[in-house]
PDB file of N, CA and C in Angstrom:
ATOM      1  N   UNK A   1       0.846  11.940 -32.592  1.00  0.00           N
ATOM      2  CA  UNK A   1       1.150  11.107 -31.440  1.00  0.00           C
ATOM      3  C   UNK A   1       1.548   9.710 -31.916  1.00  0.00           C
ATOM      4  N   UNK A   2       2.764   8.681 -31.298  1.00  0.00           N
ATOM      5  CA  UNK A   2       2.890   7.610 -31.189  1.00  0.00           C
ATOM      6  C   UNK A   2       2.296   6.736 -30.669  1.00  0.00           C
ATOM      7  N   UNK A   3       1.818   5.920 -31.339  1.00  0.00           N
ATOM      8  CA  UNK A   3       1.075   4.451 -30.957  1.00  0.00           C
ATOM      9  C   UNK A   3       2.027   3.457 -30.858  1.00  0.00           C
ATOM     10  N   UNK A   4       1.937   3.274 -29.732  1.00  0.00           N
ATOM     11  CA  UNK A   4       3.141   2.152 -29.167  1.00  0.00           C
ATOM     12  C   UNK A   4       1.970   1.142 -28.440  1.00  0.00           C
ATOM     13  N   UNK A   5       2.708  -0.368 -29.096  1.00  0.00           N
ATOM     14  CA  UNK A   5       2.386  -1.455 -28.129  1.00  0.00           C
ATOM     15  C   UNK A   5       2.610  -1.833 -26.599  1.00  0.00           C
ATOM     16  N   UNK A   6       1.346  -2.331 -25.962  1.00  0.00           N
ATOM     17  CA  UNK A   6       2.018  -2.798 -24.314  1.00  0.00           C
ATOM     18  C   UNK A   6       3.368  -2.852 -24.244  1.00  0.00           C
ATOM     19  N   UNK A   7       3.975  -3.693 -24.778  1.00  0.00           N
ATOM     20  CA  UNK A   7       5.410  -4.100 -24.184  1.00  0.00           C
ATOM     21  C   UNK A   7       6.060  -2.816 -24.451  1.00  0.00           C
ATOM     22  N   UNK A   8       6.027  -2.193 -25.701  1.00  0.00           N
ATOM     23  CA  UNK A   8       6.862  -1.194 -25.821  1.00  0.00           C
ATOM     24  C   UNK A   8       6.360  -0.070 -24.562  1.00  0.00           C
ATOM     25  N   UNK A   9       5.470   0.605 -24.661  1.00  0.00           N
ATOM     26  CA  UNK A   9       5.140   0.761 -23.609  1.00  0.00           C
ATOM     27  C   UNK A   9       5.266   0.832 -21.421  1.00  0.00           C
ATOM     28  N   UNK A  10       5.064  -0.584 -21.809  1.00  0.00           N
ATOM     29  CA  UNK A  10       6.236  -1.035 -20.272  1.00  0.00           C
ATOM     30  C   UNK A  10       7.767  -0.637 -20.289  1.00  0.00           C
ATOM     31  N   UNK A  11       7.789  -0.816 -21.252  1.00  0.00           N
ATOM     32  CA  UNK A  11       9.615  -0.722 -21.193  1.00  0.00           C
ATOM     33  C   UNK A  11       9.807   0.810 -21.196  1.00  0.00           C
ATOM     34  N   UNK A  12       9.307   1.559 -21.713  1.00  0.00           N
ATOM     35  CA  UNK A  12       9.731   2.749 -21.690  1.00  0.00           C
ATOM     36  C   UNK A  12       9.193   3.152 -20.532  1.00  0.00           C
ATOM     37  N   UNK A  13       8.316   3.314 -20.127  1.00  0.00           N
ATOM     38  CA  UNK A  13       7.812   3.631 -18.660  1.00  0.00           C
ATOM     39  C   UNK A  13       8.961   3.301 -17.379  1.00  0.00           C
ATOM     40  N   UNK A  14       9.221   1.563 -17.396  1.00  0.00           N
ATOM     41  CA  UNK A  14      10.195   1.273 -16.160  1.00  0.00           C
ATOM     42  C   UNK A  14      11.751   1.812 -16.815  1.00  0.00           C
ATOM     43  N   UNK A  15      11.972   2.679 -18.021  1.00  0.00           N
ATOM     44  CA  UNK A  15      12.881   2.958 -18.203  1.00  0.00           C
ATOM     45  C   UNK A  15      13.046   4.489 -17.501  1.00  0.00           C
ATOM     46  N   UNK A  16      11.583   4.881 -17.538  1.00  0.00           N
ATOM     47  CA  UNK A  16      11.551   6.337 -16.861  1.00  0.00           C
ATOM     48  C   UNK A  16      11.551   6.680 -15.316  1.00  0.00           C
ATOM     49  N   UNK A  17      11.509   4.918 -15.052  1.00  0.00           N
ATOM     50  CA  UNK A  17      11.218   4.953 -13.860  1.00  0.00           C
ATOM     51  C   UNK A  17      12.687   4.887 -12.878  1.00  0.00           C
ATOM     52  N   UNK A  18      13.382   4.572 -13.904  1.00  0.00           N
ATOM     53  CA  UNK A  18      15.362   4.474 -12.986  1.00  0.00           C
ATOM     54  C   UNK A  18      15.636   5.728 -12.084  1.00  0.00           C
ATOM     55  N   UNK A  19      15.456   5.653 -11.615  1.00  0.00           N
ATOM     56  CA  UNK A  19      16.035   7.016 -10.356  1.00  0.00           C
ATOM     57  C   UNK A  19      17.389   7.765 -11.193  1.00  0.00           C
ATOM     58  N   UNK A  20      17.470   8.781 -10.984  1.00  0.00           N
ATOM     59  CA  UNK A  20      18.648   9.525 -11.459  1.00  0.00           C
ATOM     60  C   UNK A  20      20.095   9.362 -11.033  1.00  0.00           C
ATOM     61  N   UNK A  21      20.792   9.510 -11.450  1.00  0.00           N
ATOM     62  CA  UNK A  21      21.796   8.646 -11.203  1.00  0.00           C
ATOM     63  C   UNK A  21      22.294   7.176 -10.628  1.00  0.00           C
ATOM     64  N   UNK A  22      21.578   6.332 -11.592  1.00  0.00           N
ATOM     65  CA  UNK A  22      21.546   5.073 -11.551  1.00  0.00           C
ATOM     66  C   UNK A  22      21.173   4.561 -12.652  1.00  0.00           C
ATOM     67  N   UNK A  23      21.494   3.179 -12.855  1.00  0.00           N
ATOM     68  CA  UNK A  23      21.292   2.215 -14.595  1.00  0.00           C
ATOM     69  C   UNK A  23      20.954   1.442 -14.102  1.00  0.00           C
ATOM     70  N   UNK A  24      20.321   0.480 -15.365  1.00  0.00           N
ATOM     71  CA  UNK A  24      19.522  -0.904 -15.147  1.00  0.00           C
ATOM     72  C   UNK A  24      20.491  -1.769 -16.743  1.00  0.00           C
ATOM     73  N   UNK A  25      20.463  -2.694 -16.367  1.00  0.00           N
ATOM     74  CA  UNK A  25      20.882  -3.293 -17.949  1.00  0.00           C
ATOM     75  C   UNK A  25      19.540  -3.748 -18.399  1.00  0.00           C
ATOM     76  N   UNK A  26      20.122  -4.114 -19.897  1.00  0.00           N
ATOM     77  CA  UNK A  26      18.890  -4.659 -20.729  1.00  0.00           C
ATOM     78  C   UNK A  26      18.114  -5.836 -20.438  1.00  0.00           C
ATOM     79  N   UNK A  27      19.049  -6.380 -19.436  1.00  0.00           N
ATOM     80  CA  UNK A  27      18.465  -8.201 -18.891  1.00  0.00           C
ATOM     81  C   UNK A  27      17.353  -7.391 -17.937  1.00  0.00           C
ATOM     82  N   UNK A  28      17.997  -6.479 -16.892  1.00  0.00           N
ATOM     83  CA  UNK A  28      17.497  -6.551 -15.913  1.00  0.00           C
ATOM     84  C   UNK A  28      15.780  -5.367 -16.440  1.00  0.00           C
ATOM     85  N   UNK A  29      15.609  -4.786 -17.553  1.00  0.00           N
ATOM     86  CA  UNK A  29      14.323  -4.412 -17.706  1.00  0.00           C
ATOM     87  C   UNK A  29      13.863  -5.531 -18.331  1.00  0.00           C
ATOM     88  N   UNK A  30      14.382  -6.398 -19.245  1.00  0.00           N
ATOM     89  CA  UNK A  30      13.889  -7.450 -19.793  1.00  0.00           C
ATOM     90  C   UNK A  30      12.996  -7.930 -19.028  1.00  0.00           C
ATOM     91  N   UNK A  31      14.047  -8.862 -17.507  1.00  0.00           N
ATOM     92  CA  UNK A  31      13.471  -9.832 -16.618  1.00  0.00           C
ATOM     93  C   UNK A  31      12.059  -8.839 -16.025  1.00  0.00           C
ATOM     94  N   UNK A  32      12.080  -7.802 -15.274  1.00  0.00           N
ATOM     95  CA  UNK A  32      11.294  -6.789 -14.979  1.00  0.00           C
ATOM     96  C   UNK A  32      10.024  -7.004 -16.058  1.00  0.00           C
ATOM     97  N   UNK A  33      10.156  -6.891 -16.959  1.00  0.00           N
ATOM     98  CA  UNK A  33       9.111  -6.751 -18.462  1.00  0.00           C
ATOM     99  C   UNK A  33       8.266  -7.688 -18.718  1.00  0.00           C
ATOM    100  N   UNK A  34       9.443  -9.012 -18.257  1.00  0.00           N
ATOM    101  CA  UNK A  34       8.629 -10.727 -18.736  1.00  0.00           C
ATOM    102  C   UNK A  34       8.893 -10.506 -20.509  1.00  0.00           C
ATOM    103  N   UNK A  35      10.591 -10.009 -20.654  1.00  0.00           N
ATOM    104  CA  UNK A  35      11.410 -10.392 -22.278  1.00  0.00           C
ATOM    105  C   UNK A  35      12.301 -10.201 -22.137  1.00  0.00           C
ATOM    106  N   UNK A  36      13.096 -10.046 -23.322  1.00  0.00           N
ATOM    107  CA  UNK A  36      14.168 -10.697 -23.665  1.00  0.00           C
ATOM    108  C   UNK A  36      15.578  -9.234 -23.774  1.00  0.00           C
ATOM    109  N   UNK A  37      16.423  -9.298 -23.183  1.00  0.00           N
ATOM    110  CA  UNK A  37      17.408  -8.195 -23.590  1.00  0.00           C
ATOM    111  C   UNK A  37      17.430  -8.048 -24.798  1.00  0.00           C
ATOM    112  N   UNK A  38      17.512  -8.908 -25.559  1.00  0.00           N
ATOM    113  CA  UNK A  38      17.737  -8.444 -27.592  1.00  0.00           C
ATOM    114  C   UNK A  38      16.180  -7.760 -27.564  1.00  0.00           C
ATOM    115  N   UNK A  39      14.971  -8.396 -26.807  1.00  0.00           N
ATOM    116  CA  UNK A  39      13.550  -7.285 -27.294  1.00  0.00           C
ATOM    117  C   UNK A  39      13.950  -6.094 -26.749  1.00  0.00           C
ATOM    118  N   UNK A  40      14.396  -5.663 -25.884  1.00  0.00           N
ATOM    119  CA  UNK A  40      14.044  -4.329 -24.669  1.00  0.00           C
ATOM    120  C   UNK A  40      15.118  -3.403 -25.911  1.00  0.00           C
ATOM    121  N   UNK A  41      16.836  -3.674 -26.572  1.00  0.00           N
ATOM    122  CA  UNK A  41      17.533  -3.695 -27.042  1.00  0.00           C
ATOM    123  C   UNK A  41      16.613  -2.796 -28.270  1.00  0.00           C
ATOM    124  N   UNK A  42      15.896  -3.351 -29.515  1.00  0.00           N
ATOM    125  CA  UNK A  42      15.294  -3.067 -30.099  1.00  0.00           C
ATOM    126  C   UNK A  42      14.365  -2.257 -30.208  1.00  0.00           C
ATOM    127  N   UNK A  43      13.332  -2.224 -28.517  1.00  0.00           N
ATOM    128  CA  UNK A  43      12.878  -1.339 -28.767  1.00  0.00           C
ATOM    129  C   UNK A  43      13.357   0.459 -28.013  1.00  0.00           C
ATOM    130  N   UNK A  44      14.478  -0.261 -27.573  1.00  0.00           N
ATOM    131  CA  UNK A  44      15.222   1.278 -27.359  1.00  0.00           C
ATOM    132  C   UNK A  44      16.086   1.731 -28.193  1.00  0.00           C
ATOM    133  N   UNK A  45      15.968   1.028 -29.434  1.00  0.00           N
ATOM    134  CA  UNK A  45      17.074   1.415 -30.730  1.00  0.00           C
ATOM    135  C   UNK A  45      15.681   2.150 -31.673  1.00  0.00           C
ATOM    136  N   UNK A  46      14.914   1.796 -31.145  1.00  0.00           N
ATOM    137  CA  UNK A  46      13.342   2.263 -31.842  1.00  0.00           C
ATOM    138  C   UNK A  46      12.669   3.654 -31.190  1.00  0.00           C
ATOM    139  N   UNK A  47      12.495   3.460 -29.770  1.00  0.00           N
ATOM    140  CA  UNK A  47      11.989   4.306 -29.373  1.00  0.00           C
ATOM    141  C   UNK A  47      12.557   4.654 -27.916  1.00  0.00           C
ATOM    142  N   UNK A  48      14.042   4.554 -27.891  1.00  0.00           N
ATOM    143  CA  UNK A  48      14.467   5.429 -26.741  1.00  0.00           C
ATOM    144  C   UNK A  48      15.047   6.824 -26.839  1.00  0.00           C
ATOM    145  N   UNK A  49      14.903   7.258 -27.467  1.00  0.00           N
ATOM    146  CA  UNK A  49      14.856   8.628 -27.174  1.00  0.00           C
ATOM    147  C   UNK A  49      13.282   9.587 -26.521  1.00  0.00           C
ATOM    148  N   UNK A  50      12.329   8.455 -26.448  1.00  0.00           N
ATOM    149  CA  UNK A  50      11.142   8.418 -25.687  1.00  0.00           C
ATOM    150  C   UNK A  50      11.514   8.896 -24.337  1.00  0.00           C
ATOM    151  N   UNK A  51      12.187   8.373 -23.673  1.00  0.00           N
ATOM    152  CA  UNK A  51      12.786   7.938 -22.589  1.00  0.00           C
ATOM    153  C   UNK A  51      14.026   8.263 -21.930  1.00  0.00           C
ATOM    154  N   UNK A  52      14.766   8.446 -21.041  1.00  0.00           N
ATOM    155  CA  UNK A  52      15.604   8.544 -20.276  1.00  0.00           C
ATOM    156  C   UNK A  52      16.728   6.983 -20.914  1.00  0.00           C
ATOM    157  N   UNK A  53      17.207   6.901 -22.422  1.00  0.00           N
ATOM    158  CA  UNK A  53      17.947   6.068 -22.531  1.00  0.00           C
ATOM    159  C   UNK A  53      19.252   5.496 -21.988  1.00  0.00           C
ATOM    160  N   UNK A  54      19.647   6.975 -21.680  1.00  0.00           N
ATOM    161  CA  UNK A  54      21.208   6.638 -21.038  1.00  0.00           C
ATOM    162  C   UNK A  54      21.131   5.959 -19.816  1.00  0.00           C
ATOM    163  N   UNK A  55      20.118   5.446 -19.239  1.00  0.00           N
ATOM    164  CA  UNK A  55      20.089   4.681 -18.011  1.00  0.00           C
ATOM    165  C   UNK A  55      19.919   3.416 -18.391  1.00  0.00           C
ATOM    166  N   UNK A  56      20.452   2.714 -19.607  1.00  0.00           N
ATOM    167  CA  UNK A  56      19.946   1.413 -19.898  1.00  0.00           C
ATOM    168  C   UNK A  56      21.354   1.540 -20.658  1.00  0.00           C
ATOM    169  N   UNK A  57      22.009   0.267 -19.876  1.00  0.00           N
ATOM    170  CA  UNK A  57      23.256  -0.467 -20.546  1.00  0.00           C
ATOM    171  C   UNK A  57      23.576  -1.704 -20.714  1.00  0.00           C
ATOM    172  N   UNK A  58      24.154  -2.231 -21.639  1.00  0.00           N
ATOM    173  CA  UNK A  58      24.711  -3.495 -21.339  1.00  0.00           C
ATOM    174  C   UNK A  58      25.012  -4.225 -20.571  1.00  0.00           C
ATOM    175  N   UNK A  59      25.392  -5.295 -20.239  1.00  0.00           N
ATOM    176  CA  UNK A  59      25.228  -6.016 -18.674  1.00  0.00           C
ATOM    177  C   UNK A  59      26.928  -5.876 -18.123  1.00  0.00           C
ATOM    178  N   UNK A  60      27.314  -5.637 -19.126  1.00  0.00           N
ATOM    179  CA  UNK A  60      28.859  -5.227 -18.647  1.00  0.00           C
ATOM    180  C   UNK A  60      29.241  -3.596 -18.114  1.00  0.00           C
ATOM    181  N   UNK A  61      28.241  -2.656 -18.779  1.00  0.00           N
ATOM    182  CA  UNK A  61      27.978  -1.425 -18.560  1.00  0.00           C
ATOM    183  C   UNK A  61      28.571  -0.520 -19.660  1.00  0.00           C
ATOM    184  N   UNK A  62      28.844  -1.441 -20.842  1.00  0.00           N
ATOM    185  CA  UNK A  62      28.977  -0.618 -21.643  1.00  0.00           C
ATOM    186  C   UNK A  62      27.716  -0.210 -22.669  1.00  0.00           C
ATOM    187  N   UNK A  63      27.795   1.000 -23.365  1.00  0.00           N
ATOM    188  CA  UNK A  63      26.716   1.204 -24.323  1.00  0.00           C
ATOM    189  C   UNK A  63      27.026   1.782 -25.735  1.00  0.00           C
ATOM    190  N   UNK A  64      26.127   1.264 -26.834  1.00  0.00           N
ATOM    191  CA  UNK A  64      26.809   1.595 -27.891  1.00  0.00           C
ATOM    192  C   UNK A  64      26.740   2.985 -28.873  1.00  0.00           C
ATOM    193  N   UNK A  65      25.770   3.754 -27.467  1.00  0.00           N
ATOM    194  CA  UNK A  65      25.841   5.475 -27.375  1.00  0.00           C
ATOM    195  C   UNK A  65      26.888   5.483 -26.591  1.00  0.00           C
ATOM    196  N   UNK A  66      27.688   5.211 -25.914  1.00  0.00           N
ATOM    197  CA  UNK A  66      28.364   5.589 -24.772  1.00  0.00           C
ATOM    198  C   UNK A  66      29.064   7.343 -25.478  1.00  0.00           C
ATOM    199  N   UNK A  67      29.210   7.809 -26.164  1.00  0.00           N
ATOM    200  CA  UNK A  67      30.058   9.052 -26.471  1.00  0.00           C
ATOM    201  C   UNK A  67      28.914   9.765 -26.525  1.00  0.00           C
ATOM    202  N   UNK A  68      27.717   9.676 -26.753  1.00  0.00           N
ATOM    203  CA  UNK A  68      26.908  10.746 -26.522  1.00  0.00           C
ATOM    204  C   UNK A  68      26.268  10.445 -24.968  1.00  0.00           C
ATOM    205  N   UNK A  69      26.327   9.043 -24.638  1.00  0.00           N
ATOM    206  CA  UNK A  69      25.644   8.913 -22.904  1.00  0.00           C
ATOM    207  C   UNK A  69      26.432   9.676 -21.914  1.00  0.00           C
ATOM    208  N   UNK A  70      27.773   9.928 -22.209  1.00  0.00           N
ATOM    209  CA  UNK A  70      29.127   9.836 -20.942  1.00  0.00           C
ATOM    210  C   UNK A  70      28.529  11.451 -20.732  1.00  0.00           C
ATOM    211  N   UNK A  71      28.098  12.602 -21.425  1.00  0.00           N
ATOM    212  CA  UNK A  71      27.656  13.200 -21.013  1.00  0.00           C
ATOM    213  C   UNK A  71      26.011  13.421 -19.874  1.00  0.00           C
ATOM    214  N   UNK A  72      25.867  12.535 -20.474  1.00  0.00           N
ATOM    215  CA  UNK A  72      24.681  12.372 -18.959  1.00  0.00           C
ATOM    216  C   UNK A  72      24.785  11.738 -18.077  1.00  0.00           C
ATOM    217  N   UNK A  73      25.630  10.961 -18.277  1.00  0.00           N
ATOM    218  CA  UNK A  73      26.553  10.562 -16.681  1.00  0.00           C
ATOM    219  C   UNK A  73      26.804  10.980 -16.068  1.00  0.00           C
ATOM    220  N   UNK A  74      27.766  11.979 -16.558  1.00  0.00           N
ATOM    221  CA  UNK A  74      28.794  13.519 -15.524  1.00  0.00           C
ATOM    222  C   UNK A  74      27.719  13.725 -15.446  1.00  0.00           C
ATOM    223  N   UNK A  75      26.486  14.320 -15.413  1.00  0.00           N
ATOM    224  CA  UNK A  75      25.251  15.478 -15.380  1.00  0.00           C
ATOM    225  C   UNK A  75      24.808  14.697 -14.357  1.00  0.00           C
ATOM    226  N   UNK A  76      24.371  13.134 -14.430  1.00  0.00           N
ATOM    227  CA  UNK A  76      23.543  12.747 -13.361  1.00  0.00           C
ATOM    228  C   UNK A  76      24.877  11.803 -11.984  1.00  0.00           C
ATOM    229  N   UNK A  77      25.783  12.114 -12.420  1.00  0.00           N
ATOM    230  CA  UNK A  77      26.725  11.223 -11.578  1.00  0.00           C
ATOM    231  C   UNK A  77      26.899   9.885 -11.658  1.00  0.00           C
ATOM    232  N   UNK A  78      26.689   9.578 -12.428  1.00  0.00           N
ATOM    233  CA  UNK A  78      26.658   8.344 -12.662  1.00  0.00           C
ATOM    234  C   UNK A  78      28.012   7.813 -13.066  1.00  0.00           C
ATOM    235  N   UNK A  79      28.665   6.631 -11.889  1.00  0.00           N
ATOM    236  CA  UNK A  79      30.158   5.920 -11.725  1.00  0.00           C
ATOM    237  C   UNK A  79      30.696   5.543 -12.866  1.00  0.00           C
ATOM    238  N   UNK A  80      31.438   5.763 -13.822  1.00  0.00           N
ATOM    239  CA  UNK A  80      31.510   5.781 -14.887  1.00  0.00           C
ATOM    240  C   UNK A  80      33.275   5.347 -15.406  1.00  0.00           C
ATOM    241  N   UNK A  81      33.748   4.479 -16.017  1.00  0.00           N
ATOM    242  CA  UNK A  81      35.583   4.421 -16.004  1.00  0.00           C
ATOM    243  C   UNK A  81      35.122   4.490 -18.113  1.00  0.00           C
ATOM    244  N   UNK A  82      35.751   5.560 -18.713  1.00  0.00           N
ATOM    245  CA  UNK A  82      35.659   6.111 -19.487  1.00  0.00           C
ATOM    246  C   UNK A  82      34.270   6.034 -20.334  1.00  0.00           C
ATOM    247  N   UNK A  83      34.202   5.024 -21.102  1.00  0.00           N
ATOM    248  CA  UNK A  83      32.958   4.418 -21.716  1.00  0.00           C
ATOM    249  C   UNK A  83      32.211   3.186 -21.053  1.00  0.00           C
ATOM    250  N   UNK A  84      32.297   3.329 -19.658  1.00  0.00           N
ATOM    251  CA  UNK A  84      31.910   2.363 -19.559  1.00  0.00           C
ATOM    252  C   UNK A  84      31.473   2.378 -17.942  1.00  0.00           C
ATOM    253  N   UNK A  85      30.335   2.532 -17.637  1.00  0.00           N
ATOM    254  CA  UNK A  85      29.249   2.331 -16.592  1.00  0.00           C
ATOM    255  C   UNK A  85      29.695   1.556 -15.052  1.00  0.00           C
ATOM    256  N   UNK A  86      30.053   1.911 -14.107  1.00  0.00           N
ATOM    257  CA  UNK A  86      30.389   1.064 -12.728  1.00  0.00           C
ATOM    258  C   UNK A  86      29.204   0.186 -12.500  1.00  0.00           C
ATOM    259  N   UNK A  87      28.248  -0.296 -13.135  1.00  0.00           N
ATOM    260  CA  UNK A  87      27.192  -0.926 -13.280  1.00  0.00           C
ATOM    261  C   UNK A  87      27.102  -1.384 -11.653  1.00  0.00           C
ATOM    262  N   UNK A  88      27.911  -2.370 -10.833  1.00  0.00           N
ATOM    263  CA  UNK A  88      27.674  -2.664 -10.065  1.00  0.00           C
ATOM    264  C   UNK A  88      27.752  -1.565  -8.514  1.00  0.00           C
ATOM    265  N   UNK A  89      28.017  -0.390  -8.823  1.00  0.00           N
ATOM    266  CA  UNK A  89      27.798   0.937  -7.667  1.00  0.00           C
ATOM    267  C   UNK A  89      26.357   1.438  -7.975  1.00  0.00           C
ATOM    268  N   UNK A  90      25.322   1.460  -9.434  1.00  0.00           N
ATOM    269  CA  UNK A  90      24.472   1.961  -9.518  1.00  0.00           C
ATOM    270  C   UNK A  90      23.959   1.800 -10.128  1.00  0.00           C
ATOM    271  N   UNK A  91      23.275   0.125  -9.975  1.00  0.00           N
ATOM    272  CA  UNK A  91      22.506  -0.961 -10.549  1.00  0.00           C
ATOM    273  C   UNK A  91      21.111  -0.132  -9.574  1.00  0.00           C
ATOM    274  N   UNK A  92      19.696   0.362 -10.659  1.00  0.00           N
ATOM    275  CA  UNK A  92      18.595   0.187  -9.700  1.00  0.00           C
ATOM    276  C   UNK A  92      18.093  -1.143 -10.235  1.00  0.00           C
ATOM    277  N   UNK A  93      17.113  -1.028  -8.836  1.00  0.00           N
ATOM    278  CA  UNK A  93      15.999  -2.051  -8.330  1.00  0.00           C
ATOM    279  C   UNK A  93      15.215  -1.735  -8.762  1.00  0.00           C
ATOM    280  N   UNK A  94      14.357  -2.994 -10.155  1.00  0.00           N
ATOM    281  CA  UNK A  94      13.449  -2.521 -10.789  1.00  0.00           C
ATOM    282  C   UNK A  94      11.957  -3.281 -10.551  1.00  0.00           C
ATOM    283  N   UNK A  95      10.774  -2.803 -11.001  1.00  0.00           N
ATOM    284  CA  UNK A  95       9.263  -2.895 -10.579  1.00  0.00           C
ATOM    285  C   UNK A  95       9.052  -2.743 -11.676  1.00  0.00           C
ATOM    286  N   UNK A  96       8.376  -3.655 -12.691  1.00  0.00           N
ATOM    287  CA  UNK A  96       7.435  -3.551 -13.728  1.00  0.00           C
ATOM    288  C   UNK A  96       5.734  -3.874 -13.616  1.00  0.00           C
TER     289      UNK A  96
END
């Protein structure tokens, strides 16, 4: 089993918590978290495959999985213009 810290922790949780077909960017679990997009960034380069990663993008909506995410896009519907996320059709509302 993994021993993960609080924060890491939080973050992966409100990452599990995105409703399906919908994204959050890294600011917006950050702000949610009480840190920083470069922390949330790190620890989903660490431990998002924990998690429902493809729901966490850049604030522009791009991601730097995007060729392995674009398939869980089509799967969950998620608004999508090639590599790159309609962020603002299916931004969730997040609760940390």
């Amino acid at each position: 089993m993994i021993e993960l810290d609080d924060l890491t922790e939080r973050v992966l949780a409100l990452c599990d918590s995105i409703p399906q077909g919908q994204v959050a960017s890294y600011g917006d679990v950050g702000a949610a978290c009480g840190t920083t997009p470069r922390v949330v960034g790190r620890i989903m380069a660490t431990h998002g495959q924990l998690t429902c990663w493809w729901r966490v993008v850049r604030s522009d909506g791009t991601s730097a999985v995007a060729d392995q995410a674009v398939a869980h896009w089509d799967a969950e519907n998620i608004p999508h213009l090639g590599l790159r996320v309609t962020i603002r059709e299916c931004r969730a509302q997040l609760k940390c």
